[in-house]
Protein backbone atom coordinates (compact mmCIF):
# COMPACT_ATOMS: atom_id res chain seq x y z
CA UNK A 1 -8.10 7.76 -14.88
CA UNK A 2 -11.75 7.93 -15.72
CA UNK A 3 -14.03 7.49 -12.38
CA UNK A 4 -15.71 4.97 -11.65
CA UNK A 5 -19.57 4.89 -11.12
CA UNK A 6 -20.58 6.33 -7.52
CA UNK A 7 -21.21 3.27 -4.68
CA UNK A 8 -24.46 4.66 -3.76
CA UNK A 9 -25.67 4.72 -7.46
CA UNK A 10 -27.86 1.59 -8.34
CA UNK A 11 -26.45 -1.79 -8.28
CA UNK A 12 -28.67 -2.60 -11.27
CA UNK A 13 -26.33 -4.65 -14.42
CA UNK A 14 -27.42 -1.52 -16.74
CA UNK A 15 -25.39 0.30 -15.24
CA UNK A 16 -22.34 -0.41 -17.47
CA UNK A 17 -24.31 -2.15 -19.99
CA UNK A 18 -21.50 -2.65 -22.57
CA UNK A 19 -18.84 -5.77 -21.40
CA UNK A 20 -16.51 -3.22 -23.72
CA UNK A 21 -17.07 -0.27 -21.16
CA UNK A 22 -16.40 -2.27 -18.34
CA UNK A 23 -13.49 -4.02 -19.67
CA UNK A 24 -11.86 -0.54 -20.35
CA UNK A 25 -12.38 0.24 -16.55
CA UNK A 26 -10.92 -3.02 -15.77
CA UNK A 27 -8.04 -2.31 -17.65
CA UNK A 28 -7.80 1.55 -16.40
CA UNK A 29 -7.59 0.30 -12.60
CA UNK A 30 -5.17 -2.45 -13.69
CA UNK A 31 -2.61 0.19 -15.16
CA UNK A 32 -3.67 3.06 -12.25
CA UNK A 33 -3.29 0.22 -9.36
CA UNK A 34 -1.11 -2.46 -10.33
CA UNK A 35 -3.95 -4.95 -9.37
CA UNK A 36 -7.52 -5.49 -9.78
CA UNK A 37 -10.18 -7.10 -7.63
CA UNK A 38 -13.41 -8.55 -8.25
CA UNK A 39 -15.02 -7.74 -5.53
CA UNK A 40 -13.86 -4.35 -5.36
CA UNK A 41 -14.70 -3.89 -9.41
CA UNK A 42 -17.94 -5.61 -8.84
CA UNK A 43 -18.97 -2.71 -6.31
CA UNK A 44 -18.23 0.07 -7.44
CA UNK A 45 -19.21 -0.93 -11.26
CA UNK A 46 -22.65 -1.91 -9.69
CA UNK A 47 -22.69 -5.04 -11.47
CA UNK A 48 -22.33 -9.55 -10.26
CA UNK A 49 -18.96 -10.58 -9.32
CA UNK A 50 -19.81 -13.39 -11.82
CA UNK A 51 -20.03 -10.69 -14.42
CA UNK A 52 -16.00 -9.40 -13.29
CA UNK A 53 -14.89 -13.15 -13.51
CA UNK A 54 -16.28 -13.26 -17.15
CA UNK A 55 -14.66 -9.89 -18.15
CA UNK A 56 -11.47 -10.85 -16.59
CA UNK A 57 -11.64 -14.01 -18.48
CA UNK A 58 -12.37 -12.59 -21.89
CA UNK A 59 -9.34 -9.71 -21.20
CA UNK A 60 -6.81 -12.68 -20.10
CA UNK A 61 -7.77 -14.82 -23.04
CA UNK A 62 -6.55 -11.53 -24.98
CA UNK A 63 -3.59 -11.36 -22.99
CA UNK A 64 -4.33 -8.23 -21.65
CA UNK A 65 -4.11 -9.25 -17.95
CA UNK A 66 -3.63 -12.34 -15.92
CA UNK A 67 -6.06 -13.85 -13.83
CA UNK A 68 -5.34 -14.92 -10.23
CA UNK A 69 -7.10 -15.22 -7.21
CA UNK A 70 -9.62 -12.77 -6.66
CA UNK A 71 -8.86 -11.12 -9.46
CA UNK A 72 -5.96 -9.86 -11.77
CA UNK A 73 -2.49 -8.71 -12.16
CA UNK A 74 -0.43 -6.73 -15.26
CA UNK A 75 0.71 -8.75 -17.86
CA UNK A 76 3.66 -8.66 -20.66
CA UNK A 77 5.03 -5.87 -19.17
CA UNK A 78 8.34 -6.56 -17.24
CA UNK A 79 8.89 -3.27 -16.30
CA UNK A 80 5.57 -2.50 -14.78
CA UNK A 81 6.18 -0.75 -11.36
CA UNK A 82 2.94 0.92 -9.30
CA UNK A 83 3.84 3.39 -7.19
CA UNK A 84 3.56 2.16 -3.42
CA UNK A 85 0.99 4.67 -2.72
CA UNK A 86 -1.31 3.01 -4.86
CA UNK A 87 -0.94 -0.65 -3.81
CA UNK A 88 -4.15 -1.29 -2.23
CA UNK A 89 -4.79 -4.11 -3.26
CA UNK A 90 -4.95 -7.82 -1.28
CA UNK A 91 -4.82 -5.77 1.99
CA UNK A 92 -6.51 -8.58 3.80
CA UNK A 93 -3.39 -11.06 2.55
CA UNK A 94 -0.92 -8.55 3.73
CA UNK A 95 -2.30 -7.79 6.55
CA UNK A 96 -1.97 -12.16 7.34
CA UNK A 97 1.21 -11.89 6.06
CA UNK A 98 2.60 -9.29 8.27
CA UNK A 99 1.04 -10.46 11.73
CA UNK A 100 2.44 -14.29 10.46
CA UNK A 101 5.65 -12.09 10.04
CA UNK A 102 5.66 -10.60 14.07
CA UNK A 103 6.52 -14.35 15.19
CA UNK A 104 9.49 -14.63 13.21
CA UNK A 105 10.88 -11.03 14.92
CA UNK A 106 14.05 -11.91 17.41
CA UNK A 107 13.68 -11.73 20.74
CA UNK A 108 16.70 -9.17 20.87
CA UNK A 109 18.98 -8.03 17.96
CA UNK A 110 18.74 -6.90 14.23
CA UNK A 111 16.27 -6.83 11.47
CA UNK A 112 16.08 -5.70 8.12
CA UNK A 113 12.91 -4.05 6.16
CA UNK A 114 12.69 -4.13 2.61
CA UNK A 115 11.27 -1.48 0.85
CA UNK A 116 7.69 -2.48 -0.12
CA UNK A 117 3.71 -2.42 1.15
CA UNK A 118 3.68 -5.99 2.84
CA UNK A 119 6.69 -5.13 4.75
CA UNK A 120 5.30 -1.33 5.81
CA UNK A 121 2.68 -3.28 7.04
CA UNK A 122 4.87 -5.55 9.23
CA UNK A 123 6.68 -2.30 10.28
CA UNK A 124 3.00 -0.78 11.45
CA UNK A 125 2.42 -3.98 13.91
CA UNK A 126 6.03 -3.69 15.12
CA UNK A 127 5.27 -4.68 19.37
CA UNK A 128 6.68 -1.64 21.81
CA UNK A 129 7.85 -3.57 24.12
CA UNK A 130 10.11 -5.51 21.99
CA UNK A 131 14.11 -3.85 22.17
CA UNK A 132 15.77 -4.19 18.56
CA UNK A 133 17.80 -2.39 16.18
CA UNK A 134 15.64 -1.69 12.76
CA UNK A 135 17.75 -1.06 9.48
CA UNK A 136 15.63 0.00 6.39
CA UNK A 137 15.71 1.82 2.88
CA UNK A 138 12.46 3.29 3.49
CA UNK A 139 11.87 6.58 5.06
CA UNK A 140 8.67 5.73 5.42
CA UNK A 141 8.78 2.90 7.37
CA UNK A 142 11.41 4.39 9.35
CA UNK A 143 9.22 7.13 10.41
CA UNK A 144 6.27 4.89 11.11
CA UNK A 145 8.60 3.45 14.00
CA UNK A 146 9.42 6.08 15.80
CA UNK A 147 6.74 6.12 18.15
CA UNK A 148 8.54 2.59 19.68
CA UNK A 149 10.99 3.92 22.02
CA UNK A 150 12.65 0.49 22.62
CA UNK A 151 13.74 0.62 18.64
CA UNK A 152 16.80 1.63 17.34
CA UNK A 153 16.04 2.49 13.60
CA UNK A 154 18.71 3.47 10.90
CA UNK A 155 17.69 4.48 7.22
CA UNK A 156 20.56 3.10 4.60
CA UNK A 157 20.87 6.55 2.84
CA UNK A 158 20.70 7.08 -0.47
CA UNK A 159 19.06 8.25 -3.83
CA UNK A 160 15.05 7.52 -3.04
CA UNK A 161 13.11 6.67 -5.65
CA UNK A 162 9.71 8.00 -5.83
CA UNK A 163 7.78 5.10 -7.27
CA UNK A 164 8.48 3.14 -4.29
CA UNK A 165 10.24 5.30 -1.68
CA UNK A 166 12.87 2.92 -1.66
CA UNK A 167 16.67 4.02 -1.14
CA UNK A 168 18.79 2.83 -3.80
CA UNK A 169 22.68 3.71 -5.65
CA UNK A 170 25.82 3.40 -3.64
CA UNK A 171 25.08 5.13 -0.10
CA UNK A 172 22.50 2.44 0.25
CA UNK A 173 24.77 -0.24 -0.84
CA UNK A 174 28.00 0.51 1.50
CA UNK A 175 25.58 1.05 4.20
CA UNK A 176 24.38 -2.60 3.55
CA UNK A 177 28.30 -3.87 3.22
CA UNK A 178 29.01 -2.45 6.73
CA UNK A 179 26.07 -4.56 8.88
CA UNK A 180 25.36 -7.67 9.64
CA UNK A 181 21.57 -8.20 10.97
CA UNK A 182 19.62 -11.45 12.56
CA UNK A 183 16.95 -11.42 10.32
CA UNK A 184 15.82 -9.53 7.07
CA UNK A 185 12.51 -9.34 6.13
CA UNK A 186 12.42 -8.78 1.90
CA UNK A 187 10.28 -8.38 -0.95
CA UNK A 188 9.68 -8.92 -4.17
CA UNK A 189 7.86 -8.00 -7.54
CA UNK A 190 7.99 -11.22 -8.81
CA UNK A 191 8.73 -14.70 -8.06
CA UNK A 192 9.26 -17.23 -10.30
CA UNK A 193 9.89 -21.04 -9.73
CA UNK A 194 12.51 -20.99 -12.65
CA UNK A 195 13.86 -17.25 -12.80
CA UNK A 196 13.69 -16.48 -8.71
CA UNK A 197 12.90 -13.42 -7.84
CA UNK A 198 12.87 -10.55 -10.04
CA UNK A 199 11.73 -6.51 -9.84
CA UNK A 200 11.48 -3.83 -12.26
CA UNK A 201 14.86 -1.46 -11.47
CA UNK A 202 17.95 -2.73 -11.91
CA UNK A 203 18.86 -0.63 -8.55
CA UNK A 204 16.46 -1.90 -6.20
CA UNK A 205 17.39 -5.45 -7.61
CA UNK A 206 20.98 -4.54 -6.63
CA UNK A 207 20.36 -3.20 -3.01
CA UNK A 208 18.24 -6.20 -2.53
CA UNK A 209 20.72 -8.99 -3.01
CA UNK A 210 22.99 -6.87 -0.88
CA UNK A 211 20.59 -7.02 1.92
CA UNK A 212 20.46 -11.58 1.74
CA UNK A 213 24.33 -10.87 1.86
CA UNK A 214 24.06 -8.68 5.16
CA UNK A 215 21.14 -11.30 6.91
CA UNK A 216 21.73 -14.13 9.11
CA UNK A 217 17.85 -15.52 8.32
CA UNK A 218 16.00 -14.45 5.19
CA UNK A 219 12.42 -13.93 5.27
CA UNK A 220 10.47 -13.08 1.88
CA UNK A 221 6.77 -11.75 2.34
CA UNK A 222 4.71 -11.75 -0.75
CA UNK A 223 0.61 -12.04 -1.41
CA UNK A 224 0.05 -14.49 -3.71
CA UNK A 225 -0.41 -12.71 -6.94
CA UNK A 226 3.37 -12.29 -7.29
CA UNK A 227 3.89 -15.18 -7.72
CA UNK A 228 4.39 -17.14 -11.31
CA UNK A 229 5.18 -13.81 -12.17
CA UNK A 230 8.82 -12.79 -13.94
CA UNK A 231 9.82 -9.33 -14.13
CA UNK A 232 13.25 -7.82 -15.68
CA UNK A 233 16.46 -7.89 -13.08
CA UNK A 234 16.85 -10.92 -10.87
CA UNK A 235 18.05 -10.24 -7.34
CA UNK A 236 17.61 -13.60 -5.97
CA UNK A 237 17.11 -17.92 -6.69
CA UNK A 238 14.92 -19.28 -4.40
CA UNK A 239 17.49 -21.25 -2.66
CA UNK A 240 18.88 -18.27 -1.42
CA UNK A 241 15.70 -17.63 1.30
CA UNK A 242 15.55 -19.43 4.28
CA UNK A 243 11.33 -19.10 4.71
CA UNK A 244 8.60 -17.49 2.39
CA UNK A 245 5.51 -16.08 3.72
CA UNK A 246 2.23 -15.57 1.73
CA UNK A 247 -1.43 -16.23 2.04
CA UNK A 248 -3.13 -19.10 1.62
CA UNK A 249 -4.53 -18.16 -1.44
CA UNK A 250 -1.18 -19.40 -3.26
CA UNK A 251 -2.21 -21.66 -6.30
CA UNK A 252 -1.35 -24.89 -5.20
CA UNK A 253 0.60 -25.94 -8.13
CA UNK A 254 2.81 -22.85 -7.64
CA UNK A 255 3.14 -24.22 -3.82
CA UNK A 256 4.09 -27.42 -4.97
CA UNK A 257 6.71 -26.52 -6.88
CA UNK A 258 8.21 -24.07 -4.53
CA UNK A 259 8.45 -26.84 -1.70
CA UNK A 260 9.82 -29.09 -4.55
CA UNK A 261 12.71 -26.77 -4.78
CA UNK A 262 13.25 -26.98 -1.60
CA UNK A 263 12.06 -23.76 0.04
CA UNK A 264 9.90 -23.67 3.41
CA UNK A 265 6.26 -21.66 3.09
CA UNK A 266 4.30 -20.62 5.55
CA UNK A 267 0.55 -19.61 4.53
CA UNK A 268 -1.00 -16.94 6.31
């Protein structure tokens, strides 16, 4: 990926004079990060977050990207995956998200953590005074617990895939037919009000409706920019979550129609 300008460098607009320059940046963080912020763009390309808004406009009107709030996602491409390691983006919303998450943790028993950023961030607020058994497919998250003595934590097993550290194929899914847990706490690529909730690999997607099977209460935690989105292998309908948790930054049409189908959010 081509650098961006330095921060301390000028702030003036000439900076990147050409809207086709800085459109090509746009679109290199969009493919290198899976996301891309105004006000991060706006910084670090020295230029009016007013300017961002106008280049994000003109690349969505292309179909290039799509807008949401804040800034823009990937668009057109089903299959598009970042690796976790380079979601940065919407920390703030996650960071909501996950501390909205700590109230819904038992007071005793069994929870579940997806593979993803949002719920690595729940795992990193996990309380150590709190005694429960952790199942997860994620070594990392795994690891970032074991400084909670009171935890019991258990990794599925499994091929890990690299993009997303995730354990997948069938150690992770007999692992997931032997236990039965109070409360999972999932995520997804994608949600859609019409084609539920959808990610890139067809094996993730499978150890993921394994994991609603194995839960007693399903909890989905998601920043807003997933959502209206549709990727390629369904794991879930909407119906089949018992609480979604996102920011408030959630279009409200998309809210609407999410409560319309029935499904309690909570914005963070």
């Amino acid at each position: 990926m081509r650098p961006l300008p330095d921060r301390n460098e000028s702030r003036s607009e000439s900076r990147v004079p050409f809207p086709e320059q800085r459109r090509g940046l746009i679109l290199e963080r969009l493919r290198a990060e899976g996301r891309a912020e105004v006000a991060s763009i706006a910084e670090q390309l020295g230029v009016t977050g007013e300017t961002v808004r106008k280049d994000l406009m003109a690349l969505d009107q292309l179909g290039l990207l799509r807008r949401v709030h804040g800034g823009a996602v990937p668009v057109g491409r089903l299959t598009y995956e970042p690796a976790v390691s380079t979601r940065t983006g919407f920390i703030a919303e996650k960071t909501r998200i996950a501390k909205a998450a700590l109230r819904h943790l038992p007071p005793g028993g069994s929870v579940l953590l997806d593979a993803g950023s949002t719920t690595a961030r729940l795992a990193s607020m996990f309380p150590h005074d709190k005694e429960l058994t952790v199942y997860t497919n994620t070594l990392s998250i795994a690891t970032s617990l074991l400084n909670r003595p009171m935890l019991t934590v258990y990794t599925l097993g499994g091929r890990v895939r690299p993009l997303t550290e995730a354990e997948v194929d069938d150690w992770a899914s007999r692992s997931l037919s032997e236990i039965n847990v109070d409360v999972a706490f999932l995520g997804a690529n994608a949600i859609s009000v019409d084609r539920g909730l959808t990610t890139p690999d067809p094996a993730e997607a499978a150890v993921k409706r394994l994991m609603l099977d194995s839960a007693r209460r399903r909890i989905l935690l998601a920043d807003h920019s997933k959502f209206g989105c549709v990727s390629n292998c369904k794991h879930a309908d909407l119906a089949d979550l018992d609480l979604i948790i996102t920011d408030s930054d959630l279009d409200g049409r998309e809210l609407k129609a999410i409560q319309a189908a029935g499904v309690e959010v909570e914005l963070a």
